[in-house]
N, C-alpha and C. Protein backbone atom coordinates (compact mmCIF):
# COMPACT_ATOMS: atom_id res chain seq x y z
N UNK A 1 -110.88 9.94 -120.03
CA UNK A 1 -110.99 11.34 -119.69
C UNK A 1 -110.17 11.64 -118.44
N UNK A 2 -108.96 12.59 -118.55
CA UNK A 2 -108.35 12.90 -117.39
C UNK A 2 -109.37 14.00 -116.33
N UNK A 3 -108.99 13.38 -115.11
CA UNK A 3 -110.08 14.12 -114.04
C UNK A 3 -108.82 15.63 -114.02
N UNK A 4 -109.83 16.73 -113.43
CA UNK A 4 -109.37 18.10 -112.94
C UNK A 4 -108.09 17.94 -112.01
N UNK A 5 -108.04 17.11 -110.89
CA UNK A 5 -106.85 17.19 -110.54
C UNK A 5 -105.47 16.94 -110.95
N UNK A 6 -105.52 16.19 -112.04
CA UNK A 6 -104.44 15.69 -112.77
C UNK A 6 -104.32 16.66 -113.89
N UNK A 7 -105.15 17.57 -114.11
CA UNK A 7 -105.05 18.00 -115.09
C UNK A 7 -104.19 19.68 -114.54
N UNK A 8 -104.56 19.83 -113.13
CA UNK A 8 -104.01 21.11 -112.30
C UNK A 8 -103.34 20.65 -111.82
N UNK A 9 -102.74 19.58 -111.57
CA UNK A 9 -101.19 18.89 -111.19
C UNK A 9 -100.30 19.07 -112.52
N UNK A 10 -100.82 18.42 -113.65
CA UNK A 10 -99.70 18.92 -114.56
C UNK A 10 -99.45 20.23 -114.91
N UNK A 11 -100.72 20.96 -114.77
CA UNK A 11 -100.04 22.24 -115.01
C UNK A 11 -99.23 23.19 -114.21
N UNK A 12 -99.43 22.52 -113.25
CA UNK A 12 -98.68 23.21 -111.78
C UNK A 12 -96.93 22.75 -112.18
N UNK A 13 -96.79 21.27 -112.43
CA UNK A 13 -95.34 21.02 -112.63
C UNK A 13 -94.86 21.77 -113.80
N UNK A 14 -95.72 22.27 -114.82
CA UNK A 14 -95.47 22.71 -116.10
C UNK A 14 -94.87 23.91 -115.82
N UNK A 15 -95.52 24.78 -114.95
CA UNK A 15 -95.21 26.51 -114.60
C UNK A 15 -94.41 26.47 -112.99
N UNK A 16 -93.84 25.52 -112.96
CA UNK A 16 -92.88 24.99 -111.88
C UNK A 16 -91.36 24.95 -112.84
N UNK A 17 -91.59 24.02 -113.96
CA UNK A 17 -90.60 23.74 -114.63
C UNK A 17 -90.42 24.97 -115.53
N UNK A 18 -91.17 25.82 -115.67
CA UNK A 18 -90.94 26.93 -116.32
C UNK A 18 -90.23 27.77 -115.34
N UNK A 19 -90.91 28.18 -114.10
CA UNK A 19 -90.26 29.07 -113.37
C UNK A 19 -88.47 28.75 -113.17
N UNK A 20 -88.48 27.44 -112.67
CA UNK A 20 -86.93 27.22 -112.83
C UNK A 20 -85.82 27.38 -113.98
N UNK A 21 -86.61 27.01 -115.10
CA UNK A 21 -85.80 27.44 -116.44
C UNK A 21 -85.81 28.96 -116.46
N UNK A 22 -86.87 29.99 -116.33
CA UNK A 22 -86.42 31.12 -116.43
C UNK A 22 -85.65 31.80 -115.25
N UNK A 23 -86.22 31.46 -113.88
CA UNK A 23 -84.71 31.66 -112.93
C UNK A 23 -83.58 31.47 -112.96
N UNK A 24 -83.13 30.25 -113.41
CA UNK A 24 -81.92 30.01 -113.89
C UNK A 24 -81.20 30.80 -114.38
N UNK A 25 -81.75 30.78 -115.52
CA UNK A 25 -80.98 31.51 -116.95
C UNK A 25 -80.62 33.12 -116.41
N UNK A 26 -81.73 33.49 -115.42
CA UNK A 26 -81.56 34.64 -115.20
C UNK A 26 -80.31 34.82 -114.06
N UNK A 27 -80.93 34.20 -113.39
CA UNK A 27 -79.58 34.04 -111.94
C UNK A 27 -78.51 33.51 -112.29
N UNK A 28 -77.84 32.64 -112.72
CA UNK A 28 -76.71 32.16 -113.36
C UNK A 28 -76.24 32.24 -114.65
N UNK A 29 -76.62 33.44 -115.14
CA UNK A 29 -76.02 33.78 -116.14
C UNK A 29 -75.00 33.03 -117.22
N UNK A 30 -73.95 32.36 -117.00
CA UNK A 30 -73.27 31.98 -117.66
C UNK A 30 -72.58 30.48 -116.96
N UNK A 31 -73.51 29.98 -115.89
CA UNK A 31 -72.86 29.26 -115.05
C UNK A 31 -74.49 27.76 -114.71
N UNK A 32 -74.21 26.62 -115.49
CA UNK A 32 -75.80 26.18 -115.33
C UNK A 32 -76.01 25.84 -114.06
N UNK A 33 -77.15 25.95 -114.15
CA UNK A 33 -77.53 25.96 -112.69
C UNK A 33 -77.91 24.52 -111.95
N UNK A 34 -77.86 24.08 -110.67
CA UNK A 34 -77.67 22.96 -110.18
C UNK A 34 -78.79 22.53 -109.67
N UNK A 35 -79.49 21.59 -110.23
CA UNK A 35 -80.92 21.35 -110.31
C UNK A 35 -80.96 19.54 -109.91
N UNK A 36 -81.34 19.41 -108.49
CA UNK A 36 -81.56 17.67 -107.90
C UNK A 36 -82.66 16.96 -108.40
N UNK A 37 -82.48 15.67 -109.05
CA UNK A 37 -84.08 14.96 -109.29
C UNK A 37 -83.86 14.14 -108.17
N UNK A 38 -85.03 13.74 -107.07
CA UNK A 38 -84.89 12.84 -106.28
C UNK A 38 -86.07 11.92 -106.66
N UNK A 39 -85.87 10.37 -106.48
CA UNK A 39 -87.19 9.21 -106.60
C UNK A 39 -86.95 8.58 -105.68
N UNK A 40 -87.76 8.08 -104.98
CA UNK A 40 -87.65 6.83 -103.57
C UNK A 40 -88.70 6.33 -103.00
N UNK A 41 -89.06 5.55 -102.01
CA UNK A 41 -89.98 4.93 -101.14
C UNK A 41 -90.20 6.01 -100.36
N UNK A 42 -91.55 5.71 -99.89
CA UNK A 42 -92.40 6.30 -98.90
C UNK A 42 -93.25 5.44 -97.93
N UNK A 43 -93.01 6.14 -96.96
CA UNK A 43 -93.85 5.78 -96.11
C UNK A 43 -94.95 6.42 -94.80
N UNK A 44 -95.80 6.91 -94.53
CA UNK A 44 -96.52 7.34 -94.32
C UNK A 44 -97.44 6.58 -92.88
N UNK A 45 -97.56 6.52 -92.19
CA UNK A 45 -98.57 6.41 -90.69
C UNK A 45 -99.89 7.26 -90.84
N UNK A 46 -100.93 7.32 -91.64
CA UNK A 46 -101.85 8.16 -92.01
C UNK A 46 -103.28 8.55 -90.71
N UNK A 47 -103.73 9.28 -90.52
CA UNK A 47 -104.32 9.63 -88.88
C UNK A 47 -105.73 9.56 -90.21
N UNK A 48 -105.82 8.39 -90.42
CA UNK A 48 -107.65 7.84 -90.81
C UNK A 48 -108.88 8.20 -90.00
N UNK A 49 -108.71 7.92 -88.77
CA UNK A 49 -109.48 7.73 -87.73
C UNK A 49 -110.60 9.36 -88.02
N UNK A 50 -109.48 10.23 -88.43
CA UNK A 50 -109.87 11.49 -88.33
C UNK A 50 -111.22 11.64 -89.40
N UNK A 51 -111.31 10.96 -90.59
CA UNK A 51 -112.76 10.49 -91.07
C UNK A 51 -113.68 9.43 -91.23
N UNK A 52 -113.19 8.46 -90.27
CA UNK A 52 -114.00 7.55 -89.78
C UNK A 52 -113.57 5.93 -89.76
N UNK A 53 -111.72 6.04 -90.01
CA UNK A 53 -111.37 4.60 -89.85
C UNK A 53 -111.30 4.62 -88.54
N UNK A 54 -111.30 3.23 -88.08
CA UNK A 54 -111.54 2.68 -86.87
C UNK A 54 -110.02 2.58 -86.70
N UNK A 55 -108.61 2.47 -87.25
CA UNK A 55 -107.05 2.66 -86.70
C UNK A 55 -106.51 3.61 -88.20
N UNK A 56 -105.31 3.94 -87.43
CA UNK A 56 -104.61 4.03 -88.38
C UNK A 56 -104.13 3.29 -89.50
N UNK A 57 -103.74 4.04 -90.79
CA UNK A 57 -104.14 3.14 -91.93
C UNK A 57 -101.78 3.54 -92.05
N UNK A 58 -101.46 1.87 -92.82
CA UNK A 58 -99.58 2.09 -92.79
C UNK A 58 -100.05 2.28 -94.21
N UNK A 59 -99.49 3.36 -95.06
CA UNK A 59 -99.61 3.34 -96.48
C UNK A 59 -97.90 3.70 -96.76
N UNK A 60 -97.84 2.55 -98.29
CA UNK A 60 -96.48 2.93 -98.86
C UNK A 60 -96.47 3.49 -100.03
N UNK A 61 -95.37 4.10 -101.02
CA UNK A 61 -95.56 4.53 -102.29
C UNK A 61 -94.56 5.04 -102.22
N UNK A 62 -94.59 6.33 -103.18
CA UNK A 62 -93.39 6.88 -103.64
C UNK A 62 -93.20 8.52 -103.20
N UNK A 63 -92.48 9.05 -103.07
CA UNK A 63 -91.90 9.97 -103.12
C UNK A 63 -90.69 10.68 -104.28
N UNK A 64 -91.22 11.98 -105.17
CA UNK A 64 -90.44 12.41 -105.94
C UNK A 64 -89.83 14.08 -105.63
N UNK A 65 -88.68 14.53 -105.93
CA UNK A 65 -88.85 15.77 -105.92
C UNK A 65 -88.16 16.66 -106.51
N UNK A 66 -87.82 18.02 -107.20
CA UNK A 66 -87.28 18.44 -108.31
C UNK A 66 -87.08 19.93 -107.00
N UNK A 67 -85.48 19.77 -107.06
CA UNK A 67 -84.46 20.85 -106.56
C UNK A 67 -84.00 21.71 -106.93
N UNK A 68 -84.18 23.22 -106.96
CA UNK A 68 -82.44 24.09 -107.11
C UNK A 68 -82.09 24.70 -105.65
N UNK A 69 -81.47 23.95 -105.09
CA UNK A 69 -80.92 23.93 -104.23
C UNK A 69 -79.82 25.05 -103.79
N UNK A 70 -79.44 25.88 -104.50
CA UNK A 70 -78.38 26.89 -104.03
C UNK A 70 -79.02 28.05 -105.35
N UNK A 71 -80.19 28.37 -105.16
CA UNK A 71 -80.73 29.89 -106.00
C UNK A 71 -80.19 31.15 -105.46
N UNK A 72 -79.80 31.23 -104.14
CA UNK A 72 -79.08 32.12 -103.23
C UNK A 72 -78.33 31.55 -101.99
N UNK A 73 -77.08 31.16 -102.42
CA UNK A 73 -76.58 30.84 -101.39
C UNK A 73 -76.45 28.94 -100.62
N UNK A 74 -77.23 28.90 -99.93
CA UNK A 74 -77.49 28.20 -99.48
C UNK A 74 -79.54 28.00 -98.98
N UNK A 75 -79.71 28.45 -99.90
CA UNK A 75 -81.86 29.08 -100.42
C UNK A 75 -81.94 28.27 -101.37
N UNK A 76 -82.69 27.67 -101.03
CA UNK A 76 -83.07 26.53 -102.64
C UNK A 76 -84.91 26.95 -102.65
N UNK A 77 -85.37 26.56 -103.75
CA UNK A 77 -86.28 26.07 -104.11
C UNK A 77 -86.89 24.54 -104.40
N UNK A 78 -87.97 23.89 -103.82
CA UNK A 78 -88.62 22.31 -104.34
C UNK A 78 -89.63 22.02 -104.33
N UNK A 79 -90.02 21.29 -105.43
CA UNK A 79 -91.28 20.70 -105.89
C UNK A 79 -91.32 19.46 -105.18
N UNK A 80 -92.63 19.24 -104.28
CA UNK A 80 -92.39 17.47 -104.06
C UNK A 80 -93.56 16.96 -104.39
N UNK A 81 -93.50 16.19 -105.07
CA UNK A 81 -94.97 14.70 -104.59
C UNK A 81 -94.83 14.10 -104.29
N UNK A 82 -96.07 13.25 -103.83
CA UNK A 82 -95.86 11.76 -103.11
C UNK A 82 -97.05 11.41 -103.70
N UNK A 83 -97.05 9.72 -103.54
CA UNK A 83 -98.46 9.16 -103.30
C UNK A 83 -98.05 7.79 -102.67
N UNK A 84 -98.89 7.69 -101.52
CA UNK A 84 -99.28 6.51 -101.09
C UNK A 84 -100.23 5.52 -100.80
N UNK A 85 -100.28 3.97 -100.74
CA UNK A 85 -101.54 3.99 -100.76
C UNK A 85 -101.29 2.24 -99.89
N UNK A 86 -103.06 1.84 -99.78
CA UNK A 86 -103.00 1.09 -99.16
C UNK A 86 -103.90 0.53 -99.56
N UNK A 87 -104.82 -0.73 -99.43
CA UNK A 87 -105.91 -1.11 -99.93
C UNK A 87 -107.30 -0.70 -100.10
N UNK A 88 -107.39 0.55 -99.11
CA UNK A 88 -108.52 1.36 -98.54
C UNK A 88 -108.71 2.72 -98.84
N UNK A 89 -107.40 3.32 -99.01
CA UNK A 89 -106.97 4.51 -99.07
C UNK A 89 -105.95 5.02 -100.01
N UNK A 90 -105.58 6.13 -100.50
CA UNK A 90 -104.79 6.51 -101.43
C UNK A 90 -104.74 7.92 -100.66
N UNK A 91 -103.60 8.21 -100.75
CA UNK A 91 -103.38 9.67 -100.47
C UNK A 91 -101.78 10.40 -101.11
N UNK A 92 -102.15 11.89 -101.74
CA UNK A 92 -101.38 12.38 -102.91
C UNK A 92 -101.10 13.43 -102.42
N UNK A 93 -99.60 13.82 -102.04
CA UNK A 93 -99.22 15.46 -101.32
C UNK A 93 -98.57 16.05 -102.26
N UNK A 94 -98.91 17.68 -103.14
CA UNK A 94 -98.36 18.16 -103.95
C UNK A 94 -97.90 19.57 -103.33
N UNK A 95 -96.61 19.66 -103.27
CA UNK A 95 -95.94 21.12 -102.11
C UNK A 95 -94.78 21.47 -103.30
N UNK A 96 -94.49 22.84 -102.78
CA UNK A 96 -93.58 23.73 -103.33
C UNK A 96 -93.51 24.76 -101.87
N UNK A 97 -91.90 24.73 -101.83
CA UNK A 97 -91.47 26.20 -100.72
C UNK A 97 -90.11 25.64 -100.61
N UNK A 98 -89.66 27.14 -99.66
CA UNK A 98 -88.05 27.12 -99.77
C UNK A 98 -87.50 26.13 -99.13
N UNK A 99 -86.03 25.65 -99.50
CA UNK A 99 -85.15 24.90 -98.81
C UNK A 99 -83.59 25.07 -98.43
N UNK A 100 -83.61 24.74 -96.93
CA UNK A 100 -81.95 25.60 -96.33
C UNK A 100 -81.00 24.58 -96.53
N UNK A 101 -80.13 24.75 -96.88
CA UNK A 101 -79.08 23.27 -97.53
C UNK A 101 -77.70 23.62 -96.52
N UNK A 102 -76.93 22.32 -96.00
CA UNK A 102 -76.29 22.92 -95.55
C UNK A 102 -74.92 21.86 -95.98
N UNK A 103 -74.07 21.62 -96.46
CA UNK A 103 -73.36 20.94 -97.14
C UNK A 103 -71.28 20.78 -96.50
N UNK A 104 -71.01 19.58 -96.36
CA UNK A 104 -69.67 19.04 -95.49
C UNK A 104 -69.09 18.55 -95.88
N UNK A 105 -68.40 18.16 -96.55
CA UNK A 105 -67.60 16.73 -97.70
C UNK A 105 -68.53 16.26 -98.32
N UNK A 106 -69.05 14.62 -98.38
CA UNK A 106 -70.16 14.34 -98.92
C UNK A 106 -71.48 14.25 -98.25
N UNK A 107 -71.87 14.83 -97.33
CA UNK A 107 -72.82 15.17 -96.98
C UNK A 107 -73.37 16.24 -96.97
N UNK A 108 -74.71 16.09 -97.21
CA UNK A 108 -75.45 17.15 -97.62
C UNK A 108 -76.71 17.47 -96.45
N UNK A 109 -77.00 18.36 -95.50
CA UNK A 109 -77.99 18.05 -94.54
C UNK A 109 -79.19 19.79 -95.03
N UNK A 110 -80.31 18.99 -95.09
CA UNK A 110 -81.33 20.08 -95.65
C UNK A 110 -82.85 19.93 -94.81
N UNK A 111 -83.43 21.19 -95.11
CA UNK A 111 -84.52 21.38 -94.81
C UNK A 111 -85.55 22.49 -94.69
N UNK A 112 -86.76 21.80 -94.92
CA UNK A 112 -87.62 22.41 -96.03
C UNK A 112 -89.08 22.92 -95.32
N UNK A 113 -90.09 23.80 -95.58
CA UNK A 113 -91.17 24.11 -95.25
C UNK A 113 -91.84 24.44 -96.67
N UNK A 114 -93.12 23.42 -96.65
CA UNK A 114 -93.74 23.07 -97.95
C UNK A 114 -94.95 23.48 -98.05
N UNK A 115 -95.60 23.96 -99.02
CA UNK A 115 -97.30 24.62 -99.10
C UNK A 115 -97.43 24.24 -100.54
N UNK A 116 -98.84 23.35 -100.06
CA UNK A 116 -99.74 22.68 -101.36
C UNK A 116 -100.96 22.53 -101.01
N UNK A 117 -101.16 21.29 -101.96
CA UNK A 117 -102.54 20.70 -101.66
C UNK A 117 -102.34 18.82 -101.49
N UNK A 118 -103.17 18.67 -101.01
CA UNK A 118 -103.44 17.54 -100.78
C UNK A 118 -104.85 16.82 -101.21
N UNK A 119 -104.84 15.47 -101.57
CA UNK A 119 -105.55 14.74 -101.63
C UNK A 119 -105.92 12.93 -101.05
N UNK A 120 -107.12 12.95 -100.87
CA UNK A 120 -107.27 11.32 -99.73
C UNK A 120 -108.04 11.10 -100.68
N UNK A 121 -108.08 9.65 -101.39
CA UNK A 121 -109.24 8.53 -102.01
C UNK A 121 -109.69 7.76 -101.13
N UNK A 122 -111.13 7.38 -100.63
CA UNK A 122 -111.31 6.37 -99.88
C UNK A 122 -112.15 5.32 -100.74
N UNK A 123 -111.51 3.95 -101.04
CA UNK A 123 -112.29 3.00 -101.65
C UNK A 123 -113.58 2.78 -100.97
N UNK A 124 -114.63 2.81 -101.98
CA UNK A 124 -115.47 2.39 -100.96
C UNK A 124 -116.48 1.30 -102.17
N UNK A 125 -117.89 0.67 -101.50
CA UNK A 125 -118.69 -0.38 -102.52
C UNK A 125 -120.05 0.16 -102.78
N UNK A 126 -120.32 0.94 -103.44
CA UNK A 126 -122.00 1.38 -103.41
C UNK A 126 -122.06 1.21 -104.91
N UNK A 127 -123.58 0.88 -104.69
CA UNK A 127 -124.10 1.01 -106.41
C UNK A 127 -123.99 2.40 -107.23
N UNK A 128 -123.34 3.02 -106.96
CA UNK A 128 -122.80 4.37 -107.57
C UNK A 128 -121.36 4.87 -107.69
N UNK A 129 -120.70 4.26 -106.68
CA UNK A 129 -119.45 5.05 -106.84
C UNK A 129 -118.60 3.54 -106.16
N UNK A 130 -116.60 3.87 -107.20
CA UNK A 130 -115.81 3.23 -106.30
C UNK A 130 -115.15 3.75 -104.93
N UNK A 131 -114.99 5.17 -105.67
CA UNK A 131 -114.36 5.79 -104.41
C UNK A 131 -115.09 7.45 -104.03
N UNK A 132 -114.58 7.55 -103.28
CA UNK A 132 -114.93 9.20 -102.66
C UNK A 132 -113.56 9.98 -102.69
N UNK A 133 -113.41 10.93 -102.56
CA UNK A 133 -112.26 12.15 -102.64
C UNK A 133 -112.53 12.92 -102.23
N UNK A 134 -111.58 13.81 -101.74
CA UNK A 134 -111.46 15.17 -100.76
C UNK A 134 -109.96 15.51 -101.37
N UNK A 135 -110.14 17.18 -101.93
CA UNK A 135 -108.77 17.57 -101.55
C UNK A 135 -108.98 18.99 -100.67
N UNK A 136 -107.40 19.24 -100.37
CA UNK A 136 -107.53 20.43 -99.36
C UNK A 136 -105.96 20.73 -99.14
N UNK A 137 -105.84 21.43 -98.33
CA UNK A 137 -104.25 22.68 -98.03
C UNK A 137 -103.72 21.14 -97.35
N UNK A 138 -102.49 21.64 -98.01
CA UNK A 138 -101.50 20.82 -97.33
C UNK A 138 -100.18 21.23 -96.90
N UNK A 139 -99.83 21.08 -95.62
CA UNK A 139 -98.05 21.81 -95.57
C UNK A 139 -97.31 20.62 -95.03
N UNK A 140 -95.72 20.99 -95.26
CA UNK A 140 -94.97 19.88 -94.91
C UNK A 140 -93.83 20.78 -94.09
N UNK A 141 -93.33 20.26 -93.37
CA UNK A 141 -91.64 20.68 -92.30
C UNK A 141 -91.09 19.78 -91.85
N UNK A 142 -90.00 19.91 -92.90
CA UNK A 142 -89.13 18.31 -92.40
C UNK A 142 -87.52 18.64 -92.96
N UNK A 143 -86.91 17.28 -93.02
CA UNK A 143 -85.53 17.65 -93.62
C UNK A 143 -84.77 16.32 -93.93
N UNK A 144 -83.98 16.28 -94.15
CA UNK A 144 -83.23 14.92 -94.65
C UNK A 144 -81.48 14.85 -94.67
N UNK A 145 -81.07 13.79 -95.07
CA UNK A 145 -79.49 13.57 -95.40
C UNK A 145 -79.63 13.13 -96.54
N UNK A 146 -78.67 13.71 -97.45
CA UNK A 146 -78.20 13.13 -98.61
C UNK A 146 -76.76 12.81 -98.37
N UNK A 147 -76.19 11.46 -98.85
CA UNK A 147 -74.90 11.00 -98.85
C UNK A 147 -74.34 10.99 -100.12
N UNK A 148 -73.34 11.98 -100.98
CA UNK A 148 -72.66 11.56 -101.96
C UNK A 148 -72.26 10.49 -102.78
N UNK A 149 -72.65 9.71 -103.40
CA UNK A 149 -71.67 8.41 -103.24
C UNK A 149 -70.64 7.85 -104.67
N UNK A 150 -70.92 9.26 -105.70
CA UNK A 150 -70.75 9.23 -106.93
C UNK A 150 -70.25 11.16 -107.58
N UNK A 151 -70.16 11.06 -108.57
CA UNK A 151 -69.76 12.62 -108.63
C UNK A 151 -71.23 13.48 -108.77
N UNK A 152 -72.32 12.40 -109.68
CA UNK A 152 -73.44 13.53 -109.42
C UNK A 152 -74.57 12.53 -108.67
N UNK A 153 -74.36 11.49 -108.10
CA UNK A 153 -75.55 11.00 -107.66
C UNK A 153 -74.72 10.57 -106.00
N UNK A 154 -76.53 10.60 -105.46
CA UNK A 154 -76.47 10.89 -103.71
C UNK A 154 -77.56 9.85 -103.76
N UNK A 155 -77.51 9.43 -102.37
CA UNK A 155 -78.47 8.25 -101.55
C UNK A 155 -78.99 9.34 -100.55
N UNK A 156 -80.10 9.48 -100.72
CA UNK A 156 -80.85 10.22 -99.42
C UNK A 156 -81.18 9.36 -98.33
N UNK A 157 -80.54 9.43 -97.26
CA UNK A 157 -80.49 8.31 -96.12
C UNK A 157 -81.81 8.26 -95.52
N UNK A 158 -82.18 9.40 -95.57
CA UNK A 158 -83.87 9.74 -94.45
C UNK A 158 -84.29 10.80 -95.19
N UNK A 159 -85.12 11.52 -95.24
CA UNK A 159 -86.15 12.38 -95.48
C UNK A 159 -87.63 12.13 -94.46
N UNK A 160 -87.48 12.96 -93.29
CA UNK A 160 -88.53 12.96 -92.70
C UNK A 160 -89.11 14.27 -92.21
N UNK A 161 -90.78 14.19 -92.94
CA UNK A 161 -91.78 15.51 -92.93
C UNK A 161 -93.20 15.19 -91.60
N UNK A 162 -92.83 16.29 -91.43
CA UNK A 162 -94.43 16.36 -90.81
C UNK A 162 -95.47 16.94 -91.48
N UNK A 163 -96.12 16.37 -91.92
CA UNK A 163 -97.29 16.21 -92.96
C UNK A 163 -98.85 16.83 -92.24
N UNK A 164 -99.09 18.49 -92.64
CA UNK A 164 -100.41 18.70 -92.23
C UNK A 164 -101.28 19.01 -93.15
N UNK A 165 -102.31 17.96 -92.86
CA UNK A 165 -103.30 18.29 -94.71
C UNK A 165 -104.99 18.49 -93.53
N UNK A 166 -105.52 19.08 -94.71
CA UNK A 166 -107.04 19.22 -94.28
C UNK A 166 -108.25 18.62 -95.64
N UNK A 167 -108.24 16.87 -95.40
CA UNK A 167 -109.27 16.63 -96.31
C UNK A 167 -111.04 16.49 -95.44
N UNK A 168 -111.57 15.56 -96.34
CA UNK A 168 -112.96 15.35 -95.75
C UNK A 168 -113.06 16.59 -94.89
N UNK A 169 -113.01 17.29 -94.68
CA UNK A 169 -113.48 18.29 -93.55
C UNK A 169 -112.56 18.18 -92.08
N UNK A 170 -111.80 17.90 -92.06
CA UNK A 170 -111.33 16.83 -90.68
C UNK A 170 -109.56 17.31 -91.15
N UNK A 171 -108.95 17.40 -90.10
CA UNK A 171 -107.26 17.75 -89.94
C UNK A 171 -106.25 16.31 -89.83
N UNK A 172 -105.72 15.91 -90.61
CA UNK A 172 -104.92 14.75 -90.40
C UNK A 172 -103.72 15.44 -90.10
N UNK A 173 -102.65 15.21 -89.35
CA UNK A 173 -101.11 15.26 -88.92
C UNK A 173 -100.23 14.28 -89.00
N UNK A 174 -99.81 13.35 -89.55
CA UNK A 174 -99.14 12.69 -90.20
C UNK A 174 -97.51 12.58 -89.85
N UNK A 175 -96.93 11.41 -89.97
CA UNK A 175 -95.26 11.55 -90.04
C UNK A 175 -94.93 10.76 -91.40
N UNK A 176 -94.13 11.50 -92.30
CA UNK A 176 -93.37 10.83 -93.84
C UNK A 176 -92.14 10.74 -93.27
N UNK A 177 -92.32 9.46 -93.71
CA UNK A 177 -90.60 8.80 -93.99
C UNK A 177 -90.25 8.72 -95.62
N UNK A 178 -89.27 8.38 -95.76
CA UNK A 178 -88.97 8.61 -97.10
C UNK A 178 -87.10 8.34 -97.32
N UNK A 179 -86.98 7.54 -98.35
CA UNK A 179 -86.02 7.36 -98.76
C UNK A 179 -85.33 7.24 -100.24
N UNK A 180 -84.10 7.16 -100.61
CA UNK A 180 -83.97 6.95 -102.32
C UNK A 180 -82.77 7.72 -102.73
N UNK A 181 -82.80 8.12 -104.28
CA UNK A 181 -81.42 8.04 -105.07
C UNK A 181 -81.70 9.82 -105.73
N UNK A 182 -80.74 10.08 -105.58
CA UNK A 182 -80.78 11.67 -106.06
C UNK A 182 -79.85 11.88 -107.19
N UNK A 183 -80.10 12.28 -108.38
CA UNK A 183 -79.35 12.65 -109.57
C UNK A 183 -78.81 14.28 -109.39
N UNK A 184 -77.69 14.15 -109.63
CA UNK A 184 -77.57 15.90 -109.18
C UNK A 184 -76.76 16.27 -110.50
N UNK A 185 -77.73 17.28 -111.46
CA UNK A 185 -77.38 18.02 -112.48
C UNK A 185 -76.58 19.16 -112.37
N UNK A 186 -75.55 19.60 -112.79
CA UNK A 186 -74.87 20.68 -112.82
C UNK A 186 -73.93 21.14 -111.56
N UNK A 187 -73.81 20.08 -110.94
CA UNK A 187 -72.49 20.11 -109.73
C UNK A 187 -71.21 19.86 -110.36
N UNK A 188 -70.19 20.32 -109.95
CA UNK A 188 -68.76 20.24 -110.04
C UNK A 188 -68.39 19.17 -109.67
């Protein structure tokens, strides 16, 4: 049985991937439109303490994210997730908001302000449950380098967000690192 959040995560990417197909078509008329898949490592410094770990918890995982990067100009639109995790903890950031692109030969320098939700798993051992969960608002402000290195694919050198989520009741502030390989659809 899929749980509710997975089930309002897919539908969120569903009417994500819709909105971009019908923007498109509409805004670029006769010209397809230029749409980034990014996949890579993550990394995350997670502020635990804030519901009751005794340090900070290092969690790794992944980072994905789905671009149109020039909808006006130099105005993009992006979807991101992440999840990271650690032996104790799991934590899942799902954002959408605009992105300013600013582009030089093969470099590409961007950046983004993100509004979602967020979610923290904490493993835990009771005769009832494995884990506990909290989700809650999540925003991100960060930015990155992408390096060209092919006609449609880029190496994103850095991607780094400042990560503000509100689970368990309690404010975590966070720094994402993030790195990886970008497919770029519909560039010249």
């Amino acid at each position: 049985m899929q749980s509710r959040t997975h089930i309002n995560t897919a539908r969120f990417i569903q009417l994500f991937i819709g909105f971009l197909a019908l923007s498109s078509s509409c805004l670029f008329a006769q010209k397809l439109p230029e749409i980034d898949l990014y996949g890579g490592f993550s990394h995350i410094r997670f502020n635990s303490p804030s519901f009751g770990f005794s340090n900070y918890s290092s969690l790794n995982g992944y980072s994905a994210s789905i671009t149109a990067p020039h909808l006006y100009e130099q105005l993009g639109l992006t979807f991101n997730a992440s999840g990271d995790y650690s032996s104790k903890l799991t934590v899942y950031n799902f954002f959408l908001g605009p992105q300013f692109t600013f582009e030089r030969g093969r470099i590409r320098l961007f950046g983004n302000a993100l509004f979602g939700k967020g979610e923290a798993k904490v493993q835990t051992k009771t005769a009832t449950r494995n884990e506990i969960a909290s989700q809650g608002f999540a925003a991100a402000v960060g930015g990155g380098v992408d390096i060209n290195v092919a006609r449609r694919i880029a190496v994103r050198a850095i991607d780094i967000d400042y990560v503000h989520t509100k689970t368990f009741g309690s404010t975590q502030n966070t720094l994402r690192i993030s790195a990886g390989v970008v497919y770029q659809f519909g560039r010249k």
